[in-house]
C-alpha atoms as a PDB file:
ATOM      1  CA  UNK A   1       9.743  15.399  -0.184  1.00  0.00           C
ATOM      2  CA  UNK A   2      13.035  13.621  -0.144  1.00  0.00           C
ATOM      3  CA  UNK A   3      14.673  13.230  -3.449  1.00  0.00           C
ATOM      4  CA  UNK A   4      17.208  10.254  -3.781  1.00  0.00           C
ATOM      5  CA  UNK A   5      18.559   9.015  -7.086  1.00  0.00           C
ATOM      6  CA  UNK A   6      19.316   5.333  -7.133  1.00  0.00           C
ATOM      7  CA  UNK A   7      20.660   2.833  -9.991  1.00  0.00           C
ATOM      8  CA  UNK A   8      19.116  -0.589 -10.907  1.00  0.00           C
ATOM      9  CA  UNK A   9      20.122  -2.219  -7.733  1.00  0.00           C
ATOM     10  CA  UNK A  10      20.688  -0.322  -5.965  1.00  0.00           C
ATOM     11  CA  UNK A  11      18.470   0.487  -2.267  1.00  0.00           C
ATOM     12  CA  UNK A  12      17.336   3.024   0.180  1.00  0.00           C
ATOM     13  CA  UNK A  13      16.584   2.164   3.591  1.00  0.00           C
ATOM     14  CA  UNK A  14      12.953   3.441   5.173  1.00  0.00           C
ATOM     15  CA  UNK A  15      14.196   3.150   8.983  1.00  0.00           C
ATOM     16  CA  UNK A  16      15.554  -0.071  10.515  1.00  0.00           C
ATOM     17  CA  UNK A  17      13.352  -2.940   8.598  1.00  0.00           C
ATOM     18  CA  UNK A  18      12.206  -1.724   4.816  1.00  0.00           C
ATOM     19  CA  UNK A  19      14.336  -1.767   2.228  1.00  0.00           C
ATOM     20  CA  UNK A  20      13.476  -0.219  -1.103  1.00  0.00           C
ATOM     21  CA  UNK A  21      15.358  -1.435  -4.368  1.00  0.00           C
ATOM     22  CA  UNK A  22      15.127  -0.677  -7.834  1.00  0.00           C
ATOM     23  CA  UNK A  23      14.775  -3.904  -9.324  1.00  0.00           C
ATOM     24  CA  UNK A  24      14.495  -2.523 -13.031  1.00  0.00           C
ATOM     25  CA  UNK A  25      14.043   0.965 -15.755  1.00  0.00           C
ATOM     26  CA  UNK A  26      12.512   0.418 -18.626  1.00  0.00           C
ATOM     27  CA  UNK A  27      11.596   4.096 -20.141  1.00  0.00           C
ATOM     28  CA  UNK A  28       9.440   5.760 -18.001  1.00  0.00           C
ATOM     29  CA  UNK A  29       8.549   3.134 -16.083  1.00  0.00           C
ATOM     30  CA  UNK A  30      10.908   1.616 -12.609  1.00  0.00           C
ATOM     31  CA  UNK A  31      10.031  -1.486 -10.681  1.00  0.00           C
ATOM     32  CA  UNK A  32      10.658  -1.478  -6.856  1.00  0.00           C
ATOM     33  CA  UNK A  33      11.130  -3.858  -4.886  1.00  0.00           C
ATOM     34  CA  UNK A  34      10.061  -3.105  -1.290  1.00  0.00           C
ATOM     35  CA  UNK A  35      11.147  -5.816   1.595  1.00  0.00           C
ATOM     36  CA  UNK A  36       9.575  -4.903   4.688  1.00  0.00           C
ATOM     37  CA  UNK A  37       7.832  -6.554   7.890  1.00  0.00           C
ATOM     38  CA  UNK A  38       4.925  -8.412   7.569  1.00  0.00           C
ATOM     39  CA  UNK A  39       2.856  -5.964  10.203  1.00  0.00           C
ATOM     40  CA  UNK A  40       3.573  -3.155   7.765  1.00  0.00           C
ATOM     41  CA  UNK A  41       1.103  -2.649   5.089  1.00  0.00           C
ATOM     42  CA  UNK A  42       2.815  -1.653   1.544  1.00  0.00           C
ATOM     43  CA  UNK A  43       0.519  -1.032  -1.211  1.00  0.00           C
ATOM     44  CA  UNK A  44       0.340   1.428  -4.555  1.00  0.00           C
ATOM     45  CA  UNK A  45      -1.136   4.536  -3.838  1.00  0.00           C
ATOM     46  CA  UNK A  46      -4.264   4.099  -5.645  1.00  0.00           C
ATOM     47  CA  UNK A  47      -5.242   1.015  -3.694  1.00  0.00           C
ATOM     48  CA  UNK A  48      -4.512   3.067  -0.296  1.00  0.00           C
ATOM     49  CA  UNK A  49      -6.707   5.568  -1.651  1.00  0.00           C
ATOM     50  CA  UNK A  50      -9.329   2.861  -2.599  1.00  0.00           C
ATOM     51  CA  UNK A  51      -8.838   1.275   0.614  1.00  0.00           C
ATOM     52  CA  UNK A  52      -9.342   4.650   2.621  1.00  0.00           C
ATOM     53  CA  UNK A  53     -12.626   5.498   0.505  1.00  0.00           C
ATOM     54  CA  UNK A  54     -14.140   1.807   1.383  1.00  0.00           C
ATOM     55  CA  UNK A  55     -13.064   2.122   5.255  1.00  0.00           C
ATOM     56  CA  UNK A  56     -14.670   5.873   5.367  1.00  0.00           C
ATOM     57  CA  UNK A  57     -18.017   4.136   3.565  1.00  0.00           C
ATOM     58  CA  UNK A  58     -17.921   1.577   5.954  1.00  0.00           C
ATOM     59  CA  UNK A  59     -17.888   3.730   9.304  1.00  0.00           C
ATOM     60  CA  UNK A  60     -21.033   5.464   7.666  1.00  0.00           C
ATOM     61  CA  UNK A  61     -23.073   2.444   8.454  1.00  0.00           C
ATOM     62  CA  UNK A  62     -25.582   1.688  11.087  1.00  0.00           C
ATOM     63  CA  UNK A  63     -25.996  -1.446  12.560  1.00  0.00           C
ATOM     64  CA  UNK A  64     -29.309  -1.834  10.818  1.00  0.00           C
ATOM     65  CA  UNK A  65     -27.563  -1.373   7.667  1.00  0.00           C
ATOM     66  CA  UNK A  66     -25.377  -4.568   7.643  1.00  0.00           C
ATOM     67  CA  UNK A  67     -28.497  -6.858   8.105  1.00  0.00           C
ATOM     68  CA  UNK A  68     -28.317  -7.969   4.703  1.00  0.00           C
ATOM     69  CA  UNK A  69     -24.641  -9.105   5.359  1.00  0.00           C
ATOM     70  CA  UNK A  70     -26.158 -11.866   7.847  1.00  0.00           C
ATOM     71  CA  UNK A  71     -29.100 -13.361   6.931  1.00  0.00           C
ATOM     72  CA  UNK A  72     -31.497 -15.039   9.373  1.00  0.00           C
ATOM     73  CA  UNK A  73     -31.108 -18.899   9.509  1.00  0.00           C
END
């Protein structure tokens, strides 16, 4: 793991398009500011991890399962 120190204000840059800037330290706690394309997902970590968990549930499914998602007109 890369370790950078950085000052409110003050960025890193993840490759050619995101930019990462601390935007604000209050105690323990930094904001971030992440500016990045459109195509490229950002999220915390614990919604990746949520959204992993619900994409592994969903590939359990049979076809039969998702029934109830349509209903019968």
């Amino acid at each position: 793991m890369l370790v950078l120190s950085r000052q409110r204000d003050e960025s890193i840059m993840i490759g050619d398009q995101i930019v990462v800037t601390v935007v604000d330290v209050r105690g323990d706690k930094v904001r971030l500011g992440i500016k990045a394309p459109a195509k490229i997902p950002v999220h915390r970590n614990e919604i990746y991890e949520a959204i992993q968990r619900e994409n592994l549930e969903a590939a359990k499914l049979k076809p039969a399962d998702t029934k109830s998602f349509h209903p019968q007109a």
